[in-house]
N, C-alpha and C. Protein backbone atom coordinates (compact mmCIF):
# COMPACT_ATOMS: atom_id res chain seq x y z
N UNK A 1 88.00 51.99 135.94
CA UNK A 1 86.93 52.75 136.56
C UNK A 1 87.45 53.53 137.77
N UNK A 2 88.69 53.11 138.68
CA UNK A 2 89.04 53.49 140.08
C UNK A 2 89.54 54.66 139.24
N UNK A 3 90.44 54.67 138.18
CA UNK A 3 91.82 55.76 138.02
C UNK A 3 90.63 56.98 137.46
N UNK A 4 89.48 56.62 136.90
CA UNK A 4 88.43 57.32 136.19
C UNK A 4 88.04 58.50 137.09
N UNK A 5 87.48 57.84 138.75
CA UNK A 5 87.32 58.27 139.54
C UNK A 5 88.12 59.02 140.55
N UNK A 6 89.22 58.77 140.08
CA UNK A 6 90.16 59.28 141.32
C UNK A 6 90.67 60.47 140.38
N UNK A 7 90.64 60.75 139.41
CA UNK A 7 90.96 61.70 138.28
C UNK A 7 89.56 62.94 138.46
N UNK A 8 88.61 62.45 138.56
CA UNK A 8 87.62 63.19 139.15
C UNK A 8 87.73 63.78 140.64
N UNK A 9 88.41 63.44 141.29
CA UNK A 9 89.09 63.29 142.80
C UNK A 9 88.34 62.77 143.41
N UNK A 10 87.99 61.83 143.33
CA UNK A 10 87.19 61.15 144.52
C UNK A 10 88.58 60.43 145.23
N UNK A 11 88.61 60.86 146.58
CA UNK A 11 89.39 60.30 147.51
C UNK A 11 89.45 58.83 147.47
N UNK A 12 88.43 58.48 147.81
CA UNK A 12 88.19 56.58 148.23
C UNK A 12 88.98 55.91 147.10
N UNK A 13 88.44 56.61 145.79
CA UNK A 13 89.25 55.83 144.66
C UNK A 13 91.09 55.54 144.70
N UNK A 14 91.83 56.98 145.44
CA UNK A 14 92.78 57.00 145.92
C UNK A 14 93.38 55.51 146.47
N UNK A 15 92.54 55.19 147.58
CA UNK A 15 92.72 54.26 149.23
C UNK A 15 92.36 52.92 148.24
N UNK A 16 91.52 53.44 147.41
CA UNK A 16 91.37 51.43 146.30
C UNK A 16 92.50 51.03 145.83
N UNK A 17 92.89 52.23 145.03
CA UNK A 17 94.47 51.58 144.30
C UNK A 17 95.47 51.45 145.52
N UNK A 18 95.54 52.09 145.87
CA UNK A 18 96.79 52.13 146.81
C UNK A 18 96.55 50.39 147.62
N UNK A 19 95.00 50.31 148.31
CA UNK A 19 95.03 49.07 148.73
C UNK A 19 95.37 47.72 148.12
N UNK A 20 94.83 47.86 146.63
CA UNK A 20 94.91 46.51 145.34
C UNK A 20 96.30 46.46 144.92
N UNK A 21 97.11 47.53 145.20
CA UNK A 21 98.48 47.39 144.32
C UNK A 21 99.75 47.47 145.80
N UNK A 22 99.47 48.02 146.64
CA UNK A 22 100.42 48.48 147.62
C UNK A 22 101.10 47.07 147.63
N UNK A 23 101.11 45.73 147.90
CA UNK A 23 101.95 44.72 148.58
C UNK A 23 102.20 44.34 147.28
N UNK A 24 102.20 44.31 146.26
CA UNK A 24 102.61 43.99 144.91
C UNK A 24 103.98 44.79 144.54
N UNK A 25 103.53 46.55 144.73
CA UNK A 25 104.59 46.94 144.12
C UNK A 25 105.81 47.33 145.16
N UNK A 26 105.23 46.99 146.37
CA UNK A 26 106.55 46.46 147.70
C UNK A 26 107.64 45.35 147.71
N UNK A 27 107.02 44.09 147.04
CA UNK A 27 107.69 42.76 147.30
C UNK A 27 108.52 43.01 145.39
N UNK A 28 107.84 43.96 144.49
CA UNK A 28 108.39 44.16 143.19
C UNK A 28 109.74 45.08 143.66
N UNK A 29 109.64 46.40 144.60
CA UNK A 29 110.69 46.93 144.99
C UNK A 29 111.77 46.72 145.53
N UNK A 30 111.28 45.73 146.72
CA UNK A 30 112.25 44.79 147.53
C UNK A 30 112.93 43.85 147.16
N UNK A 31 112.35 43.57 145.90
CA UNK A 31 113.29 42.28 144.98
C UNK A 31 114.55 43.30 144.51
N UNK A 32 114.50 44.05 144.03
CA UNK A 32 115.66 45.37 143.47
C UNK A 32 116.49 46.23 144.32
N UNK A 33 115.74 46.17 145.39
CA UNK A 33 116.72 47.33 146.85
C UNK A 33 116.81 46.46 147.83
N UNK A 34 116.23 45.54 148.29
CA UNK A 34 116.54 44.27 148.95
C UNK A 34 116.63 44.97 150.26
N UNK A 35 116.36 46.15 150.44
CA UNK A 35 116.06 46.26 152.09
C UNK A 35 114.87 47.02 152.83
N UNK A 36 114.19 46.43 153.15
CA UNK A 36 112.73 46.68 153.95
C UNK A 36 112.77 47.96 154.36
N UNK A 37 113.40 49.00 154.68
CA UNK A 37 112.60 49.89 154.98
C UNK A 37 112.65 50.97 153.82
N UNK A 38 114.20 50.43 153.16
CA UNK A 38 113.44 51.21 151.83
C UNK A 38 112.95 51.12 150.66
N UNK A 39 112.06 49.68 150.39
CA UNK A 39 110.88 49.01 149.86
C UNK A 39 109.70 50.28 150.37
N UNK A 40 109.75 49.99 151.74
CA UNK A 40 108.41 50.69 152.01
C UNK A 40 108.35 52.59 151.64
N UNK A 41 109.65 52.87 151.74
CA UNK A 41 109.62 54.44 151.52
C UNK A 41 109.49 54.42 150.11
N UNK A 42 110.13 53.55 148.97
CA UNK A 42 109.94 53.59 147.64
C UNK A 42 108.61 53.51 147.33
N UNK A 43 108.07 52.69 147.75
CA UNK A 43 106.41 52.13 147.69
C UNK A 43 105.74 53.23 147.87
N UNK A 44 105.63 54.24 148.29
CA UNK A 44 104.95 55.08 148.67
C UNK A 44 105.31 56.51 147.68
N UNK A 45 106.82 56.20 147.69
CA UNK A 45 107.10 57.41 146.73
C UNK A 45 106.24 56.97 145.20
N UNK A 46 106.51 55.51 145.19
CA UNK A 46 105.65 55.37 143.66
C UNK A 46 104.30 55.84 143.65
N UNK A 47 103.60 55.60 144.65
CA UNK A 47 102.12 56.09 144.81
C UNK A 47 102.00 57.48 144.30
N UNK A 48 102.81 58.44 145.03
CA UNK A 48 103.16 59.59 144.74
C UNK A 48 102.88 60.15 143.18
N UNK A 49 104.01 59.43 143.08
CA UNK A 49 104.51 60.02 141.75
C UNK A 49 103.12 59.74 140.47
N UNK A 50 102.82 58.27 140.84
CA UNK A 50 101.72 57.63 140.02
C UNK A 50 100.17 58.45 140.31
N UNK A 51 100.37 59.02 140.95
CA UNK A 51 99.01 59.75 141.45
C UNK A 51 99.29 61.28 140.97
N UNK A 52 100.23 61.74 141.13
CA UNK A 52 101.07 63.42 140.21
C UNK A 52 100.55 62.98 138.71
N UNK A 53 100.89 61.33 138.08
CA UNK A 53 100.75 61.44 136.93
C UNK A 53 99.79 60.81 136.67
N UNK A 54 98.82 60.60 137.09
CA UNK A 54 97.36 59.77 136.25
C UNK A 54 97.05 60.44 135.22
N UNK A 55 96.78 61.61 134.98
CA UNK A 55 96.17 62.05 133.87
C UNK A 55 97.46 61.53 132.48
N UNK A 56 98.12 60.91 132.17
CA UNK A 56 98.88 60.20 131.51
C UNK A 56 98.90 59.04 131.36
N UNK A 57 98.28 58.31 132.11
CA UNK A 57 97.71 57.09 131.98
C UNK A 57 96.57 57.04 131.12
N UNK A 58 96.92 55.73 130.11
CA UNK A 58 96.11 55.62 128.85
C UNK A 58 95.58 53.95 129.40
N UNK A 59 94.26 54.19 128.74
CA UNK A 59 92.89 52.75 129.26
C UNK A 59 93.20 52.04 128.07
N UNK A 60 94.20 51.93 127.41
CA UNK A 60 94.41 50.74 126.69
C UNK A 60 95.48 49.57 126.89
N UNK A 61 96.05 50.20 127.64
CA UNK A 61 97.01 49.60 128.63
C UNK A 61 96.73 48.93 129.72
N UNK A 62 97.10 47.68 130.61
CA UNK A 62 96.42 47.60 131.99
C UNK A 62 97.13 48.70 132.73
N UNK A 63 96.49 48.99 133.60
CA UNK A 63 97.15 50.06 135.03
C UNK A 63 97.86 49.50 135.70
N UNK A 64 97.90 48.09 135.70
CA UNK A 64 99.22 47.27 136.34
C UNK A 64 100.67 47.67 135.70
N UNK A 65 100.71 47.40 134.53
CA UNK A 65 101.26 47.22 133.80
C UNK A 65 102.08 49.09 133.69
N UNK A 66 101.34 49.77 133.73
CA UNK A 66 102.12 51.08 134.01
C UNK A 66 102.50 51.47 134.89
N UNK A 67 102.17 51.28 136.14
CA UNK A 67 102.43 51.20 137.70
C UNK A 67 103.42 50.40 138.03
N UNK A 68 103.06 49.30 137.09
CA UNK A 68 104.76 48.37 137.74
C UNK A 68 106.14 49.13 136.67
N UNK A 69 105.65 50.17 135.69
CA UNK A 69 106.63 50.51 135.06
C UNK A 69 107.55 51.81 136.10
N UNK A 70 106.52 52.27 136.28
CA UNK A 70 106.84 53.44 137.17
C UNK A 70 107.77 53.10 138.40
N UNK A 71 106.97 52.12 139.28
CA UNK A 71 107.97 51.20 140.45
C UNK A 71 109.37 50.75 139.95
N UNK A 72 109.47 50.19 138.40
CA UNK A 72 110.66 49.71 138.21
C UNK A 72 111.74 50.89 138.38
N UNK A 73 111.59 51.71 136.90
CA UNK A 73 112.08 53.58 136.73
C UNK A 73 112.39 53.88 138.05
N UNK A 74 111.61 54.25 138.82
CA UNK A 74 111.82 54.99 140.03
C UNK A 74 113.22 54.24 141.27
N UNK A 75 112.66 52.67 141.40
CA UNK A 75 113.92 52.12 142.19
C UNK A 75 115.47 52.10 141.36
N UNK A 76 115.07 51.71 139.83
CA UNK A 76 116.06 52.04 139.30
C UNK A 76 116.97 53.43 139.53
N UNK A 77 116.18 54.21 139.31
CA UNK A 77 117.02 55.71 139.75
C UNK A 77 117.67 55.87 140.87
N UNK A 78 116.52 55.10 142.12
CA UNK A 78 117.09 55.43 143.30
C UNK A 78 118.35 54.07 143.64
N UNK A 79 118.66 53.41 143.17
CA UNK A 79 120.04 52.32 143.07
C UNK A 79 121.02 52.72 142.36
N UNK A 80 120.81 53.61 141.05
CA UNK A 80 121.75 54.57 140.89
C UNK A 80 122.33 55.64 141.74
N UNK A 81 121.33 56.46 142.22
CA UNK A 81 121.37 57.35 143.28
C UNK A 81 122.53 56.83 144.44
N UNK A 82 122.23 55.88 144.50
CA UNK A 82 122.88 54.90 145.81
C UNK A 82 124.43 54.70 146.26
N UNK A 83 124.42 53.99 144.55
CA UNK A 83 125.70 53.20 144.22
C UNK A 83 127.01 54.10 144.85
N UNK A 84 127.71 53.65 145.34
CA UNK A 84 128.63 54.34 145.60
C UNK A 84 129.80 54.75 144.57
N UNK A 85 130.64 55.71 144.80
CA UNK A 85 131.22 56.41 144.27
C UNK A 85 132.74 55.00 144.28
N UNK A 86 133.26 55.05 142.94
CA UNK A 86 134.28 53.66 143.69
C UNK A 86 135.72 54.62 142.97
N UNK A 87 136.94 53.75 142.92
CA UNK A 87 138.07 54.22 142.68
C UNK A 87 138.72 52.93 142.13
N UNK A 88 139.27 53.33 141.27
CA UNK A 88 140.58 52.00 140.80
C UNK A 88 141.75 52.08 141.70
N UNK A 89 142.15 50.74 141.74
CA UNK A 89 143.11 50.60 142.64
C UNK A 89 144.50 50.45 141.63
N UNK A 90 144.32 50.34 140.76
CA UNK A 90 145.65 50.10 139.74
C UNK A 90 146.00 51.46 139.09
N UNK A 91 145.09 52.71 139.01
CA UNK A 91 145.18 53.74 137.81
C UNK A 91 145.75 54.98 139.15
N UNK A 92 146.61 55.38 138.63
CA UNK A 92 147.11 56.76 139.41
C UNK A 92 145.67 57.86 139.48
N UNK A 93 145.50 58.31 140.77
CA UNK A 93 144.84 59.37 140.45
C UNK A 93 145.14 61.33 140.70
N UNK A 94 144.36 61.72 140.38
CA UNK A 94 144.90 62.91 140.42
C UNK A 94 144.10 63.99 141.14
N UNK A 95 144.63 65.08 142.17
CA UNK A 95 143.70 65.41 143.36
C UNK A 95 142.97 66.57 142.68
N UNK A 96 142.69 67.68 143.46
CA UNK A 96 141.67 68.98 142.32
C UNK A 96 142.50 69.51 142.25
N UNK A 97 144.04 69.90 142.65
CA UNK A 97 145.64 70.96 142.59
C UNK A 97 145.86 70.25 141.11
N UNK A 98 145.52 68.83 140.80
CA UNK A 98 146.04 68.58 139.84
C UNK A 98 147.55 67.25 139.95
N UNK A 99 147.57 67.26 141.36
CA UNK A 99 148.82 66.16 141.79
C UNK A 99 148.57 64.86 141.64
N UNK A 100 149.78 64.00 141.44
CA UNK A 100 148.90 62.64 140.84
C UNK A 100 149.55 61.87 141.91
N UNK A 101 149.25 60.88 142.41
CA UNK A 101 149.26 59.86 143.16
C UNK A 101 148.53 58.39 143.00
N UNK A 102 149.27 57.59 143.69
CA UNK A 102 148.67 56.22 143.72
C UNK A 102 148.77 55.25 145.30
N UNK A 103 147.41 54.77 145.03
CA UNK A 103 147.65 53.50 146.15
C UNK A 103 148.55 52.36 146.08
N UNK A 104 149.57 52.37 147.12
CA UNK A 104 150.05 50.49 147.27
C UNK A 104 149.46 49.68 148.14
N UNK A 105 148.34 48.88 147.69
CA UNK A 105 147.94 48.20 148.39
C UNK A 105 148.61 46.79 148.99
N UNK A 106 148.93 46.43 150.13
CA UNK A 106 149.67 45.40 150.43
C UNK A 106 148.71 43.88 150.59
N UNK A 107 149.48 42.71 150.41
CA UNK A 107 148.86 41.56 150.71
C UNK A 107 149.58 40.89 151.33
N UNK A 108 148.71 40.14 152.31
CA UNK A 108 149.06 39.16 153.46
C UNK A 108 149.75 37.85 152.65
N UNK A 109 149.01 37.34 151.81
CA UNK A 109 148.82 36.07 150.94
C UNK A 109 150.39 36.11 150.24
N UNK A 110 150.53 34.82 150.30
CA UNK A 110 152.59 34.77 149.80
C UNK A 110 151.62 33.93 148.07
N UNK A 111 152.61 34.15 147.18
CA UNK A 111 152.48 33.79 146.12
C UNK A 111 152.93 32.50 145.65
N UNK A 112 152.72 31.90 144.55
CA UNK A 112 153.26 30.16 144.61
C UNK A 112 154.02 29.94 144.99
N UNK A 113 155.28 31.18 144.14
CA UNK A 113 156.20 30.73 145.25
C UNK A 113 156.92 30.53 146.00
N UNK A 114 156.04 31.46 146.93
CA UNK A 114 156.76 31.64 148.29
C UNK A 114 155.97 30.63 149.02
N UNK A 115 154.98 29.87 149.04
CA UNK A 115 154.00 28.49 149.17
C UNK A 115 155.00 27.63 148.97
N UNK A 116 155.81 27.75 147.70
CA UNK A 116 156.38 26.60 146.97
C UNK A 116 157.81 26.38 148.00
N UNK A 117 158.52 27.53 148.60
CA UNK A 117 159.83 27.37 149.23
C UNK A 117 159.14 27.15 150.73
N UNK A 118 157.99 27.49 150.96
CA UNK A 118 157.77 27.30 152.58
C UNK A 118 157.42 25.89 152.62
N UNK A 119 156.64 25.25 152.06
CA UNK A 119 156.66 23.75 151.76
C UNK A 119 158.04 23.19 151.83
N UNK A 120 158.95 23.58 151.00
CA UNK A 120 160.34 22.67 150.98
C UNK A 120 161.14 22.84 152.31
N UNK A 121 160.82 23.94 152.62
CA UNK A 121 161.74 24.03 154.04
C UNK A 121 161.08 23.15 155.39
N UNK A 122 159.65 23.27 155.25
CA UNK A 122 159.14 22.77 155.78
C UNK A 122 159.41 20.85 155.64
N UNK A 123 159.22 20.45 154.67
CA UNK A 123 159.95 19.30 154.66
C UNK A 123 161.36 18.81 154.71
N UNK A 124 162.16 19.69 154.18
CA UNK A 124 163.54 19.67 154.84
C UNK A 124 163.36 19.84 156.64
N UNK A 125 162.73 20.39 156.98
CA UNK A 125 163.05 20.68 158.22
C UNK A 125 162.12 19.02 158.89
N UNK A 126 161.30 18.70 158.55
CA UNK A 126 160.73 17.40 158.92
C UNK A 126 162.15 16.12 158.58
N UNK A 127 162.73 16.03 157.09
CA UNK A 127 163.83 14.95 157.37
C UNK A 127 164.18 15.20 158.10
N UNK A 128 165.09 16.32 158.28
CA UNK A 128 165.99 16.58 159.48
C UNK A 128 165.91 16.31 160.83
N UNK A 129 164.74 16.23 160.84
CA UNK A 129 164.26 15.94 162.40
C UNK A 129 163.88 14.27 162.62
N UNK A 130 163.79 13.50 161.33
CA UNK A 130 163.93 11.73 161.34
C UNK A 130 165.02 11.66 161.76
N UNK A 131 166.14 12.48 160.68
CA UNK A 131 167.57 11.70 160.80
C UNK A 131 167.55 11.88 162.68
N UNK A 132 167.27 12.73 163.56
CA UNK A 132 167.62 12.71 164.42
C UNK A 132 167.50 11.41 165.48
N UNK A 133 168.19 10.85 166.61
CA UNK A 133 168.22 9.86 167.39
C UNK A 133 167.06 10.11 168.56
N UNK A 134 166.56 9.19 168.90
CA UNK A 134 165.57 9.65 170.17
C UNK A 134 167.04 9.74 171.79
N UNK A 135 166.70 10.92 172.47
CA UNK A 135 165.18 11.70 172.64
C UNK A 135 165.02 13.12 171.77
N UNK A 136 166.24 13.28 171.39
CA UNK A 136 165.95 14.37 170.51
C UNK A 136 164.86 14.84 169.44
N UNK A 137 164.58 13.65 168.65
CA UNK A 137 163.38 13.69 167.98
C UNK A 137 162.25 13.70 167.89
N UNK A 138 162.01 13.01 169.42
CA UNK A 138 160.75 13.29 170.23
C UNK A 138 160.66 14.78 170.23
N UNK A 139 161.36 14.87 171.32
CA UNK A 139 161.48 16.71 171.78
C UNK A 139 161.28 17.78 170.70
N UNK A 140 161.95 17.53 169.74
CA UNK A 140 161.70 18.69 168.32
C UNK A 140 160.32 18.32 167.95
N UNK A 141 160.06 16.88 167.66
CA UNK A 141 158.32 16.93 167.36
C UNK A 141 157.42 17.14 168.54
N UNK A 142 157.56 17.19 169.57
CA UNK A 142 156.57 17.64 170.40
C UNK A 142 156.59 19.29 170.54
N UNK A 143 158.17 19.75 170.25
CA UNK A 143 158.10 21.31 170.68
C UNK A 143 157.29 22.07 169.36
N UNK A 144 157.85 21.43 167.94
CA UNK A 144 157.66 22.21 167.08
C UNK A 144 156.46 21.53 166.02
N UNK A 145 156.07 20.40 165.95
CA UNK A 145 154.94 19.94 165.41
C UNK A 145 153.81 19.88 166.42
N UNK A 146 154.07 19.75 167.20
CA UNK A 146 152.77 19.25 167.85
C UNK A 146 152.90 20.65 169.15
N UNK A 147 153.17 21.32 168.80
CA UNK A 147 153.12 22.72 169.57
C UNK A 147 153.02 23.10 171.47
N UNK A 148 153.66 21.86 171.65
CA UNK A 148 153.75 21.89 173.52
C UNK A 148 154.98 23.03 174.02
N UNK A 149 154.61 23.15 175.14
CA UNK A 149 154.89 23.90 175.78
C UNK A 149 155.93 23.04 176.43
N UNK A 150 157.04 23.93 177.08
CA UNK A 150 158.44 23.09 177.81
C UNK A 150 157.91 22.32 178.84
N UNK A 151 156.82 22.52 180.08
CA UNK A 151 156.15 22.32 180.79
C UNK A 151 155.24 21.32 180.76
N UNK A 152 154.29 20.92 179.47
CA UNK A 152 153.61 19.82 178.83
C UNK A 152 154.85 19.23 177.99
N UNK A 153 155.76 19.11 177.91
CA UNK A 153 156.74 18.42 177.13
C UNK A 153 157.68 17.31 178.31
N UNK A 154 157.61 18.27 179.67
CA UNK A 154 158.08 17.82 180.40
C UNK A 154 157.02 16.63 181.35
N UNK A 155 155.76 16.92 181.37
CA UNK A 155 154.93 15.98 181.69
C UNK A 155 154.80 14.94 180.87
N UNK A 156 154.84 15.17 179.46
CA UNK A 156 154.55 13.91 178.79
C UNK A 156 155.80 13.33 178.90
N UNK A 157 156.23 13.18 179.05
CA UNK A 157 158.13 12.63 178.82
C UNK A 157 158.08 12.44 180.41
N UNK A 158 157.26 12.76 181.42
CA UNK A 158 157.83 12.64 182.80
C UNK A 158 159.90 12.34 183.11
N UNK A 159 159.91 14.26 182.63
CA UNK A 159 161.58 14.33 182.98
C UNK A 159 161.62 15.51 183.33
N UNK A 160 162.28 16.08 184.10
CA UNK A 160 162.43 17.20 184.49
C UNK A 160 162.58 18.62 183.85
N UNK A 161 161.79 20.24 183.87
CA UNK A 161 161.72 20.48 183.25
C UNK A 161 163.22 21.53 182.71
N UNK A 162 164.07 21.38 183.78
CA UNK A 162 165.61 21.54 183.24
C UNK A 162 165.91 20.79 182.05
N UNK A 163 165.86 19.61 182.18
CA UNK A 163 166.39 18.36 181.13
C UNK A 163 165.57 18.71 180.22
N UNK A 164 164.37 19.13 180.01
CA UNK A 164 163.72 19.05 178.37
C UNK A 164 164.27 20.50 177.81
N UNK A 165 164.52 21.74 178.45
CA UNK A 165 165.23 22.96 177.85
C UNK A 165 166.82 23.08 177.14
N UNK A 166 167.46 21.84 178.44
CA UNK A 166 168.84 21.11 178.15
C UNK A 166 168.55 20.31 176.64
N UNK A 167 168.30 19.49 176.42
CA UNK A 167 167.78 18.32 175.66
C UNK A 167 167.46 18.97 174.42
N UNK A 168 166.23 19.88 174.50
CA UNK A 168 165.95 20.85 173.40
C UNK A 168 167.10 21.59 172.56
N UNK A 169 168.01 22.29 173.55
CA UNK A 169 169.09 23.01 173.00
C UNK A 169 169.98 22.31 172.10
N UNK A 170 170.53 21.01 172.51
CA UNK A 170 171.37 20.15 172.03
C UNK A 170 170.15 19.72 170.73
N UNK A 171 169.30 19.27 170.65
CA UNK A 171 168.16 18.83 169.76
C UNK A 171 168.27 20.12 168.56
N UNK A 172 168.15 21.59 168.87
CA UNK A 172 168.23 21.85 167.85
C UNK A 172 169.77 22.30 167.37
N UNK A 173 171.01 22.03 168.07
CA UNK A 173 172.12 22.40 167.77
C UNK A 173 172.45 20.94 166.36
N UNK A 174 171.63 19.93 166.92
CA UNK A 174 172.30 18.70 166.01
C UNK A 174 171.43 18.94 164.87
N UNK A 175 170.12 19.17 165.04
CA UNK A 175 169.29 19.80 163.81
C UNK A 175 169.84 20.84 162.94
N UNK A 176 170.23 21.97 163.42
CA UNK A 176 170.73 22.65 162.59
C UNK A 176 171.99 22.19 161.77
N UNK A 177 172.73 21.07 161.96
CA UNK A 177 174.20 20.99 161.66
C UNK A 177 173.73 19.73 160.53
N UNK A 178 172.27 19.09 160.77
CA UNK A 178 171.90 18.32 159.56
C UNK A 178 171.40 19.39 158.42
N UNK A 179 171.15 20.32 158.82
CA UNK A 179 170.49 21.22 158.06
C UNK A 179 171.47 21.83 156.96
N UNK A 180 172.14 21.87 157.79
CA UNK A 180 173.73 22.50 156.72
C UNK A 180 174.27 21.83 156.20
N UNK A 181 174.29 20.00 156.80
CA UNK A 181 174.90 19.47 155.50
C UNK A 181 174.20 19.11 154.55
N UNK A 182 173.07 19.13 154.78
CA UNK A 182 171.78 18.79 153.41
C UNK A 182 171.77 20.08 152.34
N UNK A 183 172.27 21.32 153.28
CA UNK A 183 172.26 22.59 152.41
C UNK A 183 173.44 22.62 151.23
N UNK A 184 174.55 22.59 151.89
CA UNK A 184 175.68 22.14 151.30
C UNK A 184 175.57 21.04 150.44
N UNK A 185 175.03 19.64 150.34
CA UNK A 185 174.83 19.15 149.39
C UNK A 185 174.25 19.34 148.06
N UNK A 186 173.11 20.03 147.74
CA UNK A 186 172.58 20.25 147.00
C UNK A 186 173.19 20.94 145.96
């Protein structure tokens, strides 16, 4: 009866539909564009458009039911509209001269296995530092596992902070010389 009337132009009939359907086909838009302000500009464009086309609207149909078709169509278009323009990162491309080029994209991330040799060194470098005698072994695990500073190395050890730089040096001169004969073995 409203679309009957509003086809006749009665205004008010206008402000009925728009009132009975407006928060329906907002929270239907916003489910698909997922951002509020342009739910509400879509919402309105549907009104639009649905009001350009009433005389196409058939009474055997509900008017819901074509209105929510229209809302769908329309956000659909405009999420196409949207989508951005993308590029392959693997396929050479080619500019408007016609020149072809490609991206090298770099990665931070080491691969198994470079995981797999940083692990082993990493545990080689932990025996190496058992076999060592105290205080040396202290000193390498406080400098290099447990990440102190010459200064906090020298407080916890209450020794002077000459002697822990001294101490250190010799610590990793004997470290390295286990290192080489474990290398050499293998």
């Amino acid at each position: 009866m409203l679309v009957k009337k509003a086809l006749k132009g009665d205004q008010s009939a206008y402000s009925s539909i728009m009132s009975r359907y407006k928060e329906t086909i907002y929270y239907l838009i916003l489910k698909m564009v997922r951002d509020n302000d342009d739910a509400e500009d879509l919402t309105i464009e549907v009104f639009g458009k649905a009001f350009q086309r009433l005389g196409q609207y058939t009474s055997q149909y509900a008017f819901s039911t074509w209105l929510f078709r229209i809302a769908t169509n329309h956000s659909i278009d405009y999420i196409r509209k949207k989508r951005l323009d993308t590029i392959s990162i693997d396929k050479d491309m080619k500019s408007e001269e016609g020149a072809s080029w490609s991206m090298d994209i770099g990665c931070d991330n080491k691969d198994p296995e470079e995981r797999f040799i940083e692990k082993q060194k990493i545990k080689m470098m932990r025996d190496g530092v058992d076999k060592l005698k105290e205080p040396y072994k202290k000193l390498l695990e406080l400098r290099y596992f447990d990440e102190y500073s010459y200064d906090e190395i020298s407080e916890e050890l209450d020794i002077p902070l000459g002697t822990v730089k001294a101490q250190l040096f010799r610590a990793r001169a004997l470290l390295s010389a286990i290192l080489e004969n474990s290398r050499s073995s293998i």
